[in-house]
Protein backbone atom coordinates (compact mmCIF):
# COMPACT_ATOMS: atom_id res chain seq x y z
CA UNK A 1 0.04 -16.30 7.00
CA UNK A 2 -1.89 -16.16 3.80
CA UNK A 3 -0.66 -16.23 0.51
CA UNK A 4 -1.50 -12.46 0.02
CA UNK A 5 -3.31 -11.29 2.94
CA UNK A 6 -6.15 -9.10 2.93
CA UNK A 7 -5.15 -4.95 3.62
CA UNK A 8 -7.78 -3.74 6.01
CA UNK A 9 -7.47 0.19 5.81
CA UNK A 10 -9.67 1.94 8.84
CA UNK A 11 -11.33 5.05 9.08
CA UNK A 12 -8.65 8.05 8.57
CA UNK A 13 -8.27 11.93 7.56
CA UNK A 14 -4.90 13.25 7.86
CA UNK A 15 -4.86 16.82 6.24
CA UNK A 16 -8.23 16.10 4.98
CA UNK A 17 -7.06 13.98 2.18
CA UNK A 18 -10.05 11.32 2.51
CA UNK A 19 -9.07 7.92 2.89
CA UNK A 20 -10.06 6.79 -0.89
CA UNK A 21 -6.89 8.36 -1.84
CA UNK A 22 -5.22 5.48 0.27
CA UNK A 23 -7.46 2.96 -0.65
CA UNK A 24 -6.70 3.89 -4.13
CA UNK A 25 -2.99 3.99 -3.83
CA UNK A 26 -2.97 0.53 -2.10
CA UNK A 27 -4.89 -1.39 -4.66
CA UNK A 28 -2.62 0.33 -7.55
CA UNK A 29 0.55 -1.34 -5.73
CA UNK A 30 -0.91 -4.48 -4.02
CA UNK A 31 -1.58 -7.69 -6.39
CA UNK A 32 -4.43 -8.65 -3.25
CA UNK A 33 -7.38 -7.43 -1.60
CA UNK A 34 -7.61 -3.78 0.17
CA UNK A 35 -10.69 -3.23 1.39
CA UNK A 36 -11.99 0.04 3.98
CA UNK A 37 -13.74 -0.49 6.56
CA UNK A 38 -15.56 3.13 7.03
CA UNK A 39 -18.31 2.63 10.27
CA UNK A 40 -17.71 0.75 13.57
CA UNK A 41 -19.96 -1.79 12.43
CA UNK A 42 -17.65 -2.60 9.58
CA UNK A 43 -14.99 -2.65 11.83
CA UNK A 44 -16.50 -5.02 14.40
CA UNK A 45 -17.05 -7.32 11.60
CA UNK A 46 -14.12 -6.76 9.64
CA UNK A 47 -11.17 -6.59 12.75
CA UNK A 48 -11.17 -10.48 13.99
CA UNK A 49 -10.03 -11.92 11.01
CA UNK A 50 -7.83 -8.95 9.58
CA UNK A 51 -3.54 -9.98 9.26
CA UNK A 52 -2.59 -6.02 8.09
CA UNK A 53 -4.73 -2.90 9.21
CA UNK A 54 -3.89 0.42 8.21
CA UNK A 55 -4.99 3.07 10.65
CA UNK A 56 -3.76 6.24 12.72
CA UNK A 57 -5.13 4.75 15.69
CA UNK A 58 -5.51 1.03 17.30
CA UNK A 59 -7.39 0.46 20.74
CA UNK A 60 -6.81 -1.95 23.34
CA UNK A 61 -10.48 -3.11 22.82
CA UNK A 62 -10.20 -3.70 19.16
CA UNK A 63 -6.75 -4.90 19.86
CA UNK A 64 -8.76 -7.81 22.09
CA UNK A 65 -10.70 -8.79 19.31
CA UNK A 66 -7.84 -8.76 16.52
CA UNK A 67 -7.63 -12.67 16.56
CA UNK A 68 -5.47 -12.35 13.22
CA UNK A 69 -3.52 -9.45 13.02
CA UNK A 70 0.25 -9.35 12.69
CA UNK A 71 0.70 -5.67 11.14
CA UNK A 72 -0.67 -2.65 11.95
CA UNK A 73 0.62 -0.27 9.84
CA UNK A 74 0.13 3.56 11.90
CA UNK A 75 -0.38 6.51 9.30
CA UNK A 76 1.25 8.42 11.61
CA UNK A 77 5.20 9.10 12.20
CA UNK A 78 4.42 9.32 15.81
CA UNK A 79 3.81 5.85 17.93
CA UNK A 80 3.67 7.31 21.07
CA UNK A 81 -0.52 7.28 20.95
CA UNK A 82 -0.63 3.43 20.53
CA UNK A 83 -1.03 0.82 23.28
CA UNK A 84 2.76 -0.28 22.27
CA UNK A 85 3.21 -2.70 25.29
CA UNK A 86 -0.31 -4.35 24.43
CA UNK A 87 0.66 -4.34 21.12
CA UNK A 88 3.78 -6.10 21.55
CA UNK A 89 2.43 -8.81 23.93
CA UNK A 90 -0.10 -9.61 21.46
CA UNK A 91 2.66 -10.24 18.82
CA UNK A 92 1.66 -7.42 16.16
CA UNK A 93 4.34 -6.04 14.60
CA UNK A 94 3.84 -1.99 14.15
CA UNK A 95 5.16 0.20 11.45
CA UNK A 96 5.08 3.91 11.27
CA UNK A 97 5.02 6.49 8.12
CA UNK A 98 8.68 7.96 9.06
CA UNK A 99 9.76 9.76 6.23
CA UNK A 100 6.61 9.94 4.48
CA UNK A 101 6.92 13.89 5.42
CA UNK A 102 10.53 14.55 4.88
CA UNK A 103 10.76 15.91 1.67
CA UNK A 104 7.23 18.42 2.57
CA UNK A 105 8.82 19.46 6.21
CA UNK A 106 12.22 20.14 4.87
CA UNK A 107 10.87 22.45 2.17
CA UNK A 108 8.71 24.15 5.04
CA UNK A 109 12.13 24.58 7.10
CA UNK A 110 14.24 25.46 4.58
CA UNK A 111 11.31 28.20 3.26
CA UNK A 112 11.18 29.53 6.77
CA UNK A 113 14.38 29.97 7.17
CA UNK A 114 14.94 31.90 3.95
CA UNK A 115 11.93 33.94 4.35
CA UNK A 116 12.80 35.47 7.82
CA UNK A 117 16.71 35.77 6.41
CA UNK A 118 15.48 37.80 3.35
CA UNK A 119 13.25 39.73 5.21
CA UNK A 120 10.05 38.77 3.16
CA UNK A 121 7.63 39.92 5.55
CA UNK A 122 8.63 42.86 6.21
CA UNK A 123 8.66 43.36 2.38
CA UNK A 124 5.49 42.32 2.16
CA UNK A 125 4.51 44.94 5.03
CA UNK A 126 5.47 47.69 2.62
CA UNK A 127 4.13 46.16 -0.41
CA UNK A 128 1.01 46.57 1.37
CA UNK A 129 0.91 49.83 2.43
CA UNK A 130 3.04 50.76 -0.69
CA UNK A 131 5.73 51.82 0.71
CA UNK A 132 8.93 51.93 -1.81
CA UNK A 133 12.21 51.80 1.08
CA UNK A 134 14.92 49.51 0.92
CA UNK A 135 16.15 47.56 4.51
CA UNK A 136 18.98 45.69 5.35
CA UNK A 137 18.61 41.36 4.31
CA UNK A 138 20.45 38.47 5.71
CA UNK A 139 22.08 35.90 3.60
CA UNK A 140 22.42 32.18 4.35
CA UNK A 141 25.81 31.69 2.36
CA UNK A 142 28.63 31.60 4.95
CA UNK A 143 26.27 30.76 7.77
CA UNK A 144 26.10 28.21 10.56
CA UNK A 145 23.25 26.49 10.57
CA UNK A 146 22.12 23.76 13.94
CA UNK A 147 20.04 20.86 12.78
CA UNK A 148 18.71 19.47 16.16
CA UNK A 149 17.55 16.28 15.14
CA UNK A 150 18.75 14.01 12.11
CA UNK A 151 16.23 11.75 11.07
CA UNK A 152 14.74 11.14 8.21
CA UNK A 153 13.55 14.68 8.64
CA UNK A 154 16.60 16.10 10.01
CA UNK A 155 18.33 14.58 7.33
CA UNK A 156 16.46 15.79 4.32
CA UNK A 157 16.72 19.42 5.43
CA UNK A 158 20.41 18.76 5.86
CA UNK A 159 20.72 17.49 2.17
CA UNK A 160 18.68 21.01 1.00
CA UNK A 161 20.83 23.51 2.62
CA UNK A 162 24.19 21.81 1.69
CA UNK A 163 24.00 23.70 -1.93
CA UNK A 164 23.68 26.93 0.35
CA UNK A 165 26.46 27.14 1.08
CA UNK A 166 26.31 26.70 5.18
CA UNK A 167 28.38 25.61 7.52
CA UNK A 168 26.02 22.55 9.03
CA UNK A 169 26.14 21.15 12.32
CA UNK A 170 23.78 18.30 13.50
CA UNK A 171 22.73 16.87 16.77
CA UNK A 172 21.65 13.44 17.61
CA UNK A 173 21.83 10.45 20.08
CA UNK A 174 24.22 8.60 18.68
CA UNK A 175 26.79 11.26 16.76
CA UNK A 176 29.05 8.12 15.60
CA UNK A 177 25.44 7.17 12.75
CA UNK A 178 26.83 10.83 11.58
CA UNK A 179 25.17 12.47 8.24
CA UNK A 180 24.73 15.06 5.94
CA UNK A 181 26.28 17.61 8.11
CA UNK A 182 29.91 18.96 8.51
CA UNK A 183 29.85 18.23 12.14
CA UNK A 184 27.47 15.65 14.43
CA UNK A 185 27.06 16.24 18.31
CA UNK A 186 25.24 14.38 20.84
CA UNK A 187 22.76 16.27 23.18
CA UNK A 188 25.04 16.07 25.67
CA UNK A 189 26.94 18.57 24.08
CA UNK A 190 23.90 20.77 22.91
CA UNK A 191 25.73 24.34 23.99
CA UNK A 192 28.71 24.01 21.53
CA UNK A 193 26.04 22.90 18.95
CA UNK A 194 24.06 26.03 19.65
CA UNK A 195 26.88 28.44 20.62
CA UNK A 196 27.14 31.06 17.55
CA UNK A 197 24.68 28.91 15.33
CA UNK A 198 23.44 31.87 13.24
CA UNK A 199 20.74 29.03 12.14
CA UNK A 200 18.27 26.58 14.26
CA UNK A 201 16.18 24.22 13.05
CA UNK A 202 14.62 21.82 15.47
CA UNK A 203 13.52 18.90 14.04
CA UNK A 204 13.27 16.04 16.52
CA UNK A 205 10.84 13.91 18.75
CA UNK A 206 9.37 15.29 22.17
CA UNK A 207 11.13 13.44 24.68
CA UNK A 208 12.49 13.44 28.42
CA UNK A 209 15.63 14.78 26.31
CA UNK A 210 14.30 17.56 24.22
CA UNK A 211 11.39 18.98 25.92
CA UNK A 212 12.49 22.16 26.98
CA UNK A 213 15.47 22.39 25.08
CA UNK A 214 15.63 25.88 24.01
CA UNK A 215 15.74 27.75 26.77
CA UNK A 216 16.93 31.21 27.76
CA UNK A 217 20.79 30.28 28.54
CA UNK A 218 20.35 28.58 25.23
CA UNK A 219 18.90 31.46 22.92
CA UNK A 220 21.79 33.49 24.54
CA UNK A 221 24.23 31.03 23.18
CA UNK A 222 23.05 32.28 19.29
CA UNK A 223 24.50 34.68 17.32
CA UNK A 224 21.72 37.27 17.68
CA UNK A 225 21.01 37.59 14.02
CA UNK A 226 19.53 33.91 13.96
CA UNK A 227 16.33 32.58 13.15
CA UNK A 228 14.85 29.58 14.72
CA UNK A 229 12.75 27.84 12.83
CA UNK A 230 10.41 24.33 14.76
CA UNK A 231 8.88 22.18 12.78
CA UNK A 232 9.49 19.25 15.56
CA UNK A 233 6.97 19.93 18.58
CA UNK A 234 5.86 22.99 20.49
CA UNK A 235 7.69 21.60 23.71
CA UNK A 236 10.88 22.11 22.33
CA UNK A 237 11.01 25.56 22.78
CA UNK A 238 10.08 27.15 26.36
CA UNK A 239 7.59 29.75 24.78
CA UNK A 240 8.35 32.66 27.44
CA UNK A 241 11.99 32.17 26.65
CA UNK A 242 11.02 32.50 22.69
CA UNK A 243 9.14 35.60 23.44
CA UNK A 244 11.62 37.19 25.75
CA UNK A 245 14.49 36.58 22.98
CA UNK A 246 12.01 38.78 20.17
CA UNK A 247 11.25 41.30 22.61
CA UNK A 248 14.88 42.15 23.10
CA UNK A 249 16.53 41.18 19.71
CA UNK A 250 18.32 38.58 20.68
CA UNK A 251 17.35 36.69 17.66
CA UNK A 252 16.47 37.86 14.17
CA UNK A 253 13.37 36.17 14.12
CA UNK A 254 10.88 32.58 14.28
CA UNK A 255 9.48 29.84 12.22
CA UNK A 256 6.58 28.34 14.09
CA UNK A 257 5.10 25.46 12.14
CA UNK A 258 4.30 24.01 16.10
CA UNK A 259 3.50 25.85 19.35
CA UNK A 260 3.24 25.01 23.08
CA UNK A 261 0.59 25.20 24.04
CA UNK A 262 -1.07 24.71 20.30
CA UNK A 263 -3.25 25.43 19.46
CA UNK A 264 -1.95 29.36 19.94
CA UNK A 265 -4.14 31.14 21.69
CA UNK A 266 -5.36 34.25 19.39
CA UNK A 267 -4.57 36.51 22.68
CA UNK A 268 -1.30 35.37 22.60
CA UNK A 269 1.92 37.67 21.90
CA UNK A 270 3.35 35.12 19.06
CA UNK A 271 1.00 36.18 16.28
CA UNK A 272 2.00 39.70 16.55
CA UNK A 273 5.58 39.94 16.07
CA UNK A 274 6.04 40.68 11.84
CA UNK A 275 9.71 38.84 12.48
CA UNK A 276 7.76 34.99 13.36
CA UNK A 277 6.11 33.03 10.83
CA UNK A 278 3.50 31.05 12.38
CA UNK A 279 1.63 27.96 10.25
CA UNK A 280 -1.12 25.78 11.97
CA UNK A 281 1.14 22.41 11.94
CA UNK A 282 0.44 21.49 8.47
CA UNK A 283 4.40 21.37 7.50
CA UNK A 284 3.49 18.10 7.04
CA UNK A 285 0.92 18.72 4.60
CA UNK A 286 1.69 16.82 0.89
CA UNK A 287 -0.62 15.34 -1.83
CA UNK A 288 1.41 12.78 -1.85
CA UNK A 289 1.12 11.83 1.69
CA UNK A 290 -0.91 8.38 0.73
CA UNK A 291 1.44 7.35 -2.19
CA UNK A 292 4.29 7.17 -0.36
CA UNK A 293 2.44 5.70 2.79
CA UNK A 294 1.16 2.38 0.57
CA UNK A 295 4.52 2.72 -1.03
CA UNK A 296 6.08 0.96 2.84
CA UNK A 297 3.00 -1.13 3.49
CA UNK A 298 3.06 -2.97 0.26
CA UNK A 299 6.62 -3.37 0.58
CA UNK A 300 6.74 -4.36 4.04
CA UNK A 301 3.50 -6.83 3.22
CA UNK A 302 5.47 -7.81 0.31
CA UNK A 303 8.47 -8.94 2.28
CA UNK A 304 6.38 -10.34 4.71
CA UNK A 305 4.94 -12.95 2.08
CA UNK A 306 8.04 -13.56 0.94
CA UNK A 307 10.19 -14.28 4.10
CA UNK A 308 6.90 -15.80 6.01
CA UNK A 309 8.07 -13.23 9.06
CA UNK A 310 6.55 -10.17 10.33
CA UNK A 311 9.77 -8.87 11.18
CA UNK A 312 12.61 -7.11 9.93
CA UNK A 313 9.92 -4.71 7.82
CA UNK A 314 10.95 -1.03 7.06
CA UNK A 315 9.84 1.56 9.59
CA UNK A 316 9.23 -1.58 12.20
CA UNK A 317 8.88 0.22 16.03
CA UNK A 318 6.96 -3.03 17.55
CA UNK A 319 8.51 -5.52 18.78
């Protein structure tokens, strides 16, 4: 390892922030070298003798040529794009950006979930066609809220609802971690987790496990006056099911910041119902998406100087 290795950050665009910004926040945090390499060109020359790369993306052809490399650090929360197994059999240790979006995604949740209690859009329906009438509004106070996944994500929307006065239950693989909820189940026991939830808010990976997950027996297990809100993946929710439970009122209403499939189709039924909020998977969105992303390379660099291993680093998924 070198003293202070050289950061090689690659080609990137999430949100459209351009990859300066990173480049930027790197070099204000990092006491070495960061440099970007922007073409392929740069990249072909740059890759063989680069020990961190930054990058939402790593293939197995540049992985071939990555004589040096013992971090890549992915942009991304999500690994599951990445040549993993390659990765791991060439000895790179790879990092993710969990929890770079958990503060952003849990104000998108918890704003999605007020909005369709409070009836905002149908307010904003009448404001439109100016139309003084007062309707009936939910309330969250006294309510029981699901949090399907508690990760970093999970967690954070957990923490912003507790001064809401809800009654919070969580589910996750291993209920015994527990968290900021009043009660933790594990999937297997997703029905009593759903069962009355006046609440949902899905906010864990696609998997074997949780594609599919809300289905029809499981909207009929919530109180009818509840609003779902996804800001995990479109999968999650069987989409017929979703429509089927508008249709008929069996829920109050829908916060959609993912779809399956996605993108929606503009012919599709989901944009026209005023009781779903639909935004174009950009819960994620934050300005200070880059900050906190050099914020766990440099540390994770840092420690790797320090300790003279590449493992044991924050947000490690490989090996």
């Amino acid at each position: 390892m070198s003293d202070r290795p050289e950061i090689l950050v690659l080609p990137q665009k999430p949100h459209g922030i351009p990859v300066e910004s990173l480049v930027a926040s790197l070099r204000e945090r990092y006491d070495g070298t960061v440099s970007l390499a922007r073409t392929n060109d740069a990249i072909d020359k740059a890759f063989p003798d680069a020990e961190v790369a930054v990058g939402n993306y790593i293939s197995t052809d540049m992985l071939e040529r990555a004589d040096s490399l013992e971090l890549f650090a992915c942009s991304y929360a999500g690994t599951d794009h990445l040549p993993l197994s390659e990765l791991a059999e060439a000895g790179v240790t790879v990092t993710n950006a969990g929890g770079v979006h958990a503060s952003n995604v849990a104000e998108h949740a918890v704003g999605s979930l007020l909005s369709l209690t409070r009836g905002f859009f149908r307010a904003r329906r009448q404001q439109r066609d100016h139309e003084w009438r007062n309707f009936q509004m939910g309330e969250l106070a006294g309510r029981t809220v699901t949090i399907v996944g508690l990760g970093a994500i999970g967690s954070a929307i957990a923490r912003r609802l507790q001064p809401f006065d809800v009654d919070l239950r969580g589910v996750r693989h291993t209920p015994e971690k527990g968290s900021p909820v009043d009660r933790v189940f594990g999937y297997d026991e997703i029905e009593a987790a759903l069962a009355g939830a006046e609440g949902v808010v899905l906010a864990c990976p696609l998997t074997e496990t949780t594609e599919g997950l809300l289905g029809r027996d499981e909207f009929d297990l919530l109180d009818p006056d509840a609003v779902v809100v996804n800001v995990a993946r479109g999968g999650v929710i069987e989409t017929d099911a979703l429509v089927d439970a508008l249709r008929w009122n069996h829920i109050r209403g829908a916060g959609l910041d993912v779809t399956d499939p996605e993108p929606l189709p503009a012919e599709h039924p989901l944009w026209d119902f005023e009781n779903v909020l639909i935004t174009p998977h950009n819960g994620g969105y934050t300005p200070e998406y880059y900050d906190r992303l050099a914020d766990i390379v440099v540390e994770n660099v840092e420690r790797a100087v320090e300790s003279g291993s590449w493992v044991g680093l924050d947000n490690q998924v490989v090996p």
